[in-house]
Protein backbone atom coordinates (compact mmCIF):
# COMPACT_ATOMS: atom_id res chain seq x y z
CA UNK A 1 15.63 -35.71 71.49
CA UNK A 2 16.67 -32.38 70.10
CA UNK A 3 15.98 -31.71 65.93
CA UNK A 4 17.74 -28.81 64.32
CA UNK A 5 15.64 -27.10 61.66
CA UNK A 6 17.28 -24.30 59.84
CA UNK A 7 14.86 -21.65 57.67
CA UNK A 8 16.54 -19.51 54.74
CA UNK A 9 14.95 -16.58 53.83
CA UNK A 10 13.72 -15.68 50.69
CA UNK A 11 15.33 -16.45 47.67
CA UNK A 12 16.19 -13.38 45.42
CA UNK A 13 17.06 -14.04 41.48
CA UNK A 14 18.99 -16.51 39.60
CA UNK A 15 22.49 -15.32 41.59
CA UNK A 16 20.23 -16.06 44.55
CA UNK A 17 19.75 -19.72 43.93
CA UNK A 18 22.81 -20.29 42.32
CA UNK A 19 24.19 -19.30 45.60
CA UNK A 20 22.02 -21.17 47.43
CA UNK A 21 23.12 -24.31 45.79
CA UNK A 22 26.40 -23.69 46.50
CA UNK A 23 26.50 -22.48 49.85
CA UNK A 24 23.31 -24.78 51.51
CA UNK A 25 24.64 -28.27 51.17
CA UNK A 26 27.52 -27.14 53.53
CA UNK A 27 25.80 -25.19 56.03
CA UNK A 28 23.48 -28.75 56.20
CA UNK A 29 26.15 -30.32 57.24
CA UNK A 30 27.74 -28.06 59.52
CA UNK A 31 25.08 -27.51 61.65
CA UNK A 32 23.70 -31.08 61.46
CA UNK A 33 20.46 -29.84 60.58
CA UNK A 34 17.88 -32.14 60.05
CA UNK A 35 15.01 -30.17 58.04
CA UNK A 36 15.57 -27.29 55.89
CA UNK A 37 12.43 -24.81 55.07
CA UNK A 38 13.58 -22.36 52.20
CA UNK A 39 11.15 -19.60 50.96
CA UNK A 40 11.57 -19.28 47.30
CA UNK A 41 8.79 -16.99 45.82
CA UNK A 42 10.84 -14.20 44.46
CA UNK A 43 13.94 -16.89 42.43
CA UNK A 44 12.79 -15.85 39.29
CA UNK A 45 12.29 -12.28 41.17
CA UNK A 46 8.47 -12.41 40.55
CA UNK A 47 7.78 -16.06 41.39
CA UNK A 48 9.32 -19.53 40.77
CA UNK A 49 10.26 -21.18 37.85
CA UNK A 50 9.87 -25.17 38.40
CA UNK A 51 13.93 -25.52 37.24
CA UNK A 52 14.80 -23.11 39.98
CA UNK A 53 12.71 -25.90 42.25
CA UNK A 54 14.26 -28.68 41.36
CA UNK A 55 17.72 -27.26 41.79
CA UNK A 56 16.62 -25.52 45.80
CA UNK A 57 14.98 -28.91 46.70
CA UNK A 58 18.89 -30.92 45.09
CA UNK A 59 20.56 -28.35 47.05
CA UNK A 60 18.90 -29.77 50.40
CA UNK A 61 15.43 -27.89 51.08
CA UNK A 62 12.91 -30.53 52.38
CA UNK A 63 9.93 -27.63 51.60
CA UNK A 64 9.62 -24.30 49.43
CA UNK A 65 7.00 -21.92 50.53
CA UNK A 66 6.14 -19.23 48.86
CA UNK A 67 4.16 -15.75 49.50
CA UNK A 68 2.47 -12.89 47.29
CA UNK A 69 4.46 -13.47 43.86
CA UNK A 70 3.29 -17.35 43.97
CA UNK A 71 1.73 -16.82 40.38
CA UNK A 72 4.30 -14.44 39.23
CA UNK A 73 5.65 -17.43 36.93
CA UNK A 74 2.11 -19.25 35.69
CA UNK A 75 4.36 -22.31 34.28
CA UNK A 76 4.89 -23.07 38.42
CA UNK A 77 1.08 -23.85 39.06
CA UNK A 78 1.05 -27.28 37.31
CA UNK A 79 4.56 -28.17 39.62
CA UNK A 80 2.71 -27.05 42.50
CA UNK A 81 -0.28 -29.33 42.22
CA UNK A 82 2.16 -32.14 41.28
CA UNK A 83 4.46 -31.55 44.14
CA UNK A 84 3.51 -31.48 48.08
CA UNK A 85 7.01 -29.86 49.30
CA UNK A 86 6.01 -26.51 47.28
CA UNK A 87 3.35 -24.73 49.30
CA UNK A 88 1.75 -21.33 48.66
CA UNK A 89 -0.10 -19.87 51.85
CA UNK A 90 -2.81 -21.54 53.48
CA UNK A 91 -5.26 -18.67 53.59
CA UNK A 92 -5.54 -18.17 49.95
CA UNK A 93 -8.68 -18.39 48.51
CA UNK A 94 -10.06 -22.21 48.50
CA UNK A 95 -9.75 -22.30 44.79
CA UNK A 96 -6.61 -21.46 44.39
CA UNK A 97 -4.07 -24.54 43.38
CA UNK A 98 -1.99 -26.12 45.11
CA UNK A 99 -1.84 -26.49 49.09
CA UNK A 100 -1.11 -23.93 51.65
CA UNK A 101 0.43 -26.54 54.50
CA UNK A 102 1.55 -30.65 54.74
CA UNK A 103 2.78 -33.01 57.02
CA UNK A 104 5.99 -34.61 56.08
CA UNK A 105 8.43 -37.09 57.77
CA UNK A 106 11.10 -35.89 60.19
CA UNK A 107 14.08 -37.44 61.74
CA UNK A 108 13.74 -40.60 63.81
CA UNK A 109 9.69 -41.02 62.69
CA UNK A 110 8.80 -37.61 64.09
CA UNK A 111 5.84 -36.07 61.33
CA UNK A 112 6.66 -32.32 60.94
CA UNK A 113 3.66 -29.95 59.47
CA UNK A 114 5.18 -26.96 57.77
CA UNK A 115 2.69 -24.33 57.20
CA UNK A 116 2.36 -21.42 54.65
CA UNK A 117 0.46 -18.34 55.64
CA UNK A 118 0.48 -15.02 54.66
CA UNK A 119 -0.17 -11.43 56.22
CA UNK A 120 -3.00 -8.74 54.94
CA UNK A 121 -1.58 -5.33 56.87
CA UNK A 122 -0.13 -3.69 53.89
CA UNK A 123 -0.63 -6.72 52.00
CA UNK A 124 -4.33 -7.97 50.14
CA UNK A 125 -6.98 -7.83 52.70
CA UNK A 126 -9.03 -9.98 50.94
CA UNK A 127 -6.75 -13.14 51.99
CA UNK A 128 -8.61 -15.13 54.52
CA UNK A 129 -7.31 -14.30 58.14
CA UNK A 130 -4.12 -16.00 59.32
CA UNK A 131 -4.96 -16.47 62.35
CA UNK A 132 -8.66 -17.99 62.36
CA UNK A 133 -6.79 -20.29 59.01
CA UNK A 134 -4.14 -21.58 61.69
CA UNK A 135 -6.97 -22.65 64.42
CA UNK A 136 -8.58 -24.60 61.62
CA UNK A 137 -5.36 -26.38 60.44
CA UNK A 138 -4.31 -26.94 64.12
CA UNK A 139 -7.46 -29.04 64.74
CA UNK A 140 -6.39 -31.59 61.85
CA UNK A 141 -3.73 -33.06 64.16
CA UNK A 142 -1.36 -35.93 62.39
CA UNK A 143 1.50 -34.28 63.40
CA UNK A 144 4.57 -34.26 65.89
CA UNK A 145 5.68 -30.51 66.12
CA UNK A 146 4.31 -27.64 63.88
CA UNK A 147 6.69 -24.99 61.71
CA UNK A 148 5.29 -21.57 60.71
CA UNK A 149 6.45 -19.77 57.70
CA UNK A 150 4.54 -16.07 57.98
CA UNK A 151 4.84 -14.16 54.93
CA UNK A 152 4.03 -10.64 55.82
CA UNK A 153 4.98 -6.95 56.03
CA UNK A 154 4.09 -5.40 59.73
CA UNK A 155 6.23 -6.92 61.98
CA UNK A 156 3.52 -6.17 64.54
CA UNK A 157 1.71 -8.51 62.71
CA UNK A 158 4.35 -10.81 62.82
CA UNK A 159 5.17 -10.46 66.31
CA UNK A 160 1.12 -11.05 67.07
CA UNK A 161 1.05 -14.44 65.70
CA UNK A 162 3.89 -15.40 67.13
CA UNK A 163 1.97 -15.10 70.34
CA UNK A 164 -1.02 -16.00 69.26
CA UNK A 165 0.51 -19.56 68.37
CA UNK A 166 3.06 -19.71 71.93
CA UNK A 167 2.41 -23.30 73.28
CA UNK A 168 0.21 -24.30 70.26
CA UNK A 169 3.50 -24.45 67.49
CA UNK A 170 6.93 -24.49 67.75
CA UNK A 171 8.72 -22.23 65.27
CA UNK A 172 7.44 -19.48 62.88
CA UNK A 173 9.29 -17.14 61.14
CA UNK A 174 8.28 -14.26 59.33
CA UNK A 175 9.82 -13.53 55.63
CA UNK A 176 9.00 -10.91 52.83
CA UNK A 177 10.21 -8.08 54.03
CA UNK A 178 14.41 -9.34 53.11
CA UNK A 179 16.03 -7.78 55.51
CA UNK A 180 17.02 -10.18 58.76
CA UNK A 181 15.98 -9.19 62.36
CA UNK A 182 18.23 -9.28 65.33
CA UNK A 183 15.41 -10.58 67.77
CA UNK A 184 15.76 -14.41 67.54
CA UNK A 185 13.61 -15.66 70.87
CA UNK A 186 11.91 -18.13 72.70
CA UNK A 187 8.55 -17.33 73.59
CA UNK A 188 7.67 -18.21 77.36
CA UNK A 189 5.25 -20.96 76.23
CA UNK A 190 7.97 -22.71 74.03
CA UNK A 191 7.49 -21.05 70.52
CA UNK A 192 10.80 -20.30 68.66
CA UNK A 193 10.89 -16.89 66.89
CA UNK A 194 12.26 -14.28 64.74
CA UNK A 195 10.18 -11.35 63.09
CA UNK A 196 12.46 -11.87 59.42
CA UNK A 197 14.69 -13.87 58.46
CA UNK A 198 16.38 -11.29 55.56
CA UNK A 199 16.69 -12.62 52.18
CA UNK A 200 19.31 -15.12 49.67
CA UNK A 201 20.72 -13.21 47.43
CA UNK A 202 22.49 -10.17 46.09
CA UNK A 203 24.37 -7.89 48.93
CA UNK A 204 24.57 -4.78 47.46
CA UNK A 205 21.15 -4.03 46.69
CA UNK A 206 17.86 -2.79 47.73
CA UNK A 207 15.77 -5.99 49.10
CA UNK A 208 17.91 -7.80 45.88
CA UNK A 209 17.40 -4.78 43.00
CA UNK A 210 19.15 -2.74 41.41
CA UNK A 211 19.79 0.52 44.21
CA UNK A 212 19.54 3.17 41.37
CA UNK A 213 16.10 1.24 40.10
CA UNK A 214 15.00 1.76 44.01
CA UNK A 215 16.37 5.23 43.92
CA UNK A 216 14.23 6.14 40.41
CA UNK A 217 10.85 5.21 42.47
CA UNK A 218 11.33 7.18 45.16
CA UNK A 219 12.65 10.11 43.24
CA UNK A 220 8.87 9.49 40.93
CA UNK A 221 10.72 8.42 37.77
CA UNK A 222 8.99 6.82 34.96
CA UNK A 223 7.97 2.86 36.42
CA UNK A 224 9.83 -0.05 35.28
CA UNK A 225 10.55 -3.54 36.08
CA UNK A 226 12.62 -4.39 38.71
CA UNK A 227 15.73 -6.68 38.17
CA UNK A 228 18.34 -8.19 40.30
CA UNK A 229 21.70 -6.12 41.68
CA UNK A 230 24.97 -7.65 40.28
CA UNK A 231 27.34 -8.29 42.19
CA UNK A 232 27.94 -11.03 45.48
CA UNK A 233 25.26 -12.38 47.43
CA UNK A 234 24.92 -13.48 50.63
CA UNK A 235 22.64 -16.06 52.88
CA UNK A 236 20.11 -15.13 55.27
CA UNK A 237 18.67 -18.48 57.53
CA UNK A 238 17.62 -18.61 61.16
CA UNK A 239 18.38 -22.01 63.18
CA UNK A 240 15.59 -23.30 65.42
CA UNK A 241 17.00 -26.31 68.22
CA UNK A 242 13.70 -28.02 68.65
CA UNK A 243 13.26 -30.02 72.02
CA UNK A 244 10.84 -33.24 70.41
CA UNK A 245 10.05 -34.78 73.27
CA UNK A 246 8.75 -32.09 75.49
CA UNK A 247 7.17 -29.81 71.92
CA UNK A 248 9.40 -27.05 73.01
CA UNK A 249 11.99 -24.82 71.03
CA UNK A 250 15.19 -24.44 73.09
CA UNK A 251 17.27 -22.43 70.99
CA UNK A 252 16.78 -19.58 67.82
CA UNK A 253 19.91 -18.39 66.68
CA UNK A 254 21.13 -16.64 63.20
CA UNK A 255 22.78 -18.58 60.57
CA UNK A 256 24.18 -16.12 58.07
CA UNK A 257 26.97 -16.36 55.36
């Protein structure tokens, strides 16, 4: 028994999800997919605003993760503790609210656990380490097959989990860096993977702002706050063809509009 699980990459400004909404309900059906993963940290650019969560999880995402703008919009952190389909990564502090991974119901009674984790090259070293976090949530069992969101900016980094976790899950995809990879692969163990999946949101743009606003920081102009390009968007989302029976991925292709 095959399940199709398709992952869209991160969500960039209002256009973004507005798009999304639009777009997502019909790519559901034409692939047949059965779970949807969407990462939706940067909808309000800097975060998530818990309208822009209601309207991702009506368009047809069964789980939102997020990465390192979860608190960008405080109002979300009541939401999140209300609502087990939003995750923020697993190896945040203890404290911190909400819940990093979950195990939620699949197609024909399979249990699929989606996990949230996020990378520390280039990134906050003080986040607990991915990897030692994913041995620990491994051991809890409860589940069917295991999905991997990996929020990070080395691909190395990436690429090294992906290894790490070969036999143990079967898909992770990396997100963060918004621009989609070209090496969609199945590992020889049976782990489905692809180092970004790119972004949702506006096409002419740099990562979704404003290209002269990109332009100003690297020429050392005077800071300022980052806002979404105008202007169309597109859809970034990686398809993973998940073999249930045997706890294999069998397929990793891109899904982009």
């Amino acid at each position: 028994m095959d399940i199709r699980v398709l992952a869209v990459g991160d969500v960039a400004g209002e256009a973004g999800v507005d798009f999304l909404c639009r777009r997502l309900p019909a790519l559901r059906r034409e692939h047949d997919i059965h779970f949807t993963v969407v990462c939706g940290e940067n909808a309000a650019f800097h975060g998530l605003l818990p309208a822009q969560a209601d309207a991702i999880f009506a368009a047809g995402a069964d789980v939102i993760t997020m990465g390192n703008h979860t608190w960008g919009k405080r109002q979300i952190v009541k939401y999140m503790e209300g609502c087990p389909y939003l995750l923020r990564p697993a190896n945040y502090p203890d404290q911190a609210p909400g819940r990093g991974w979950g195990v939620f119901d699949g197609p024909r009674g399979l249990r699929l656990r989606v996990v949230d984790l996020i990378g520390r090259v280039g990134m906050d070293p003080n986040f607990d380490s991915p990897f030692t976090k994913m041995d620990q949530i491994l051991k809890e069992g409860g589940a069917d097959l295991t999905l991997v969101d990996f929020h990070a900016e080395a691909t190395s980094e990436k690429g090294a989990m992906a290894w790490y976790l070969d036999g143990r899950v079967q898909a992770l995809w990396g997100t963060h860096t918004h621009v989609p990879t070209a090496d969609c692969q199945v590992l020889p163990q049976g782990l489905g993977f692809v180092t970004d999946l790119g972004m949702t949101g506006p096409a002419q743009s740099v990562i979704g702002s404003r290209p002269e606003q990109a332009i100003n920081l690297f020429l050392g102009g005077m800071p300022q706050r980052f806002e979404p390009a105008p202007g169309p968007c597109k859809l970034n989302a990686v398809l993973f063809q998940i073999d249930a029976a045997a706890k294999r991925c069998v397929g990793v292709e891109r899904v982009d509009l």
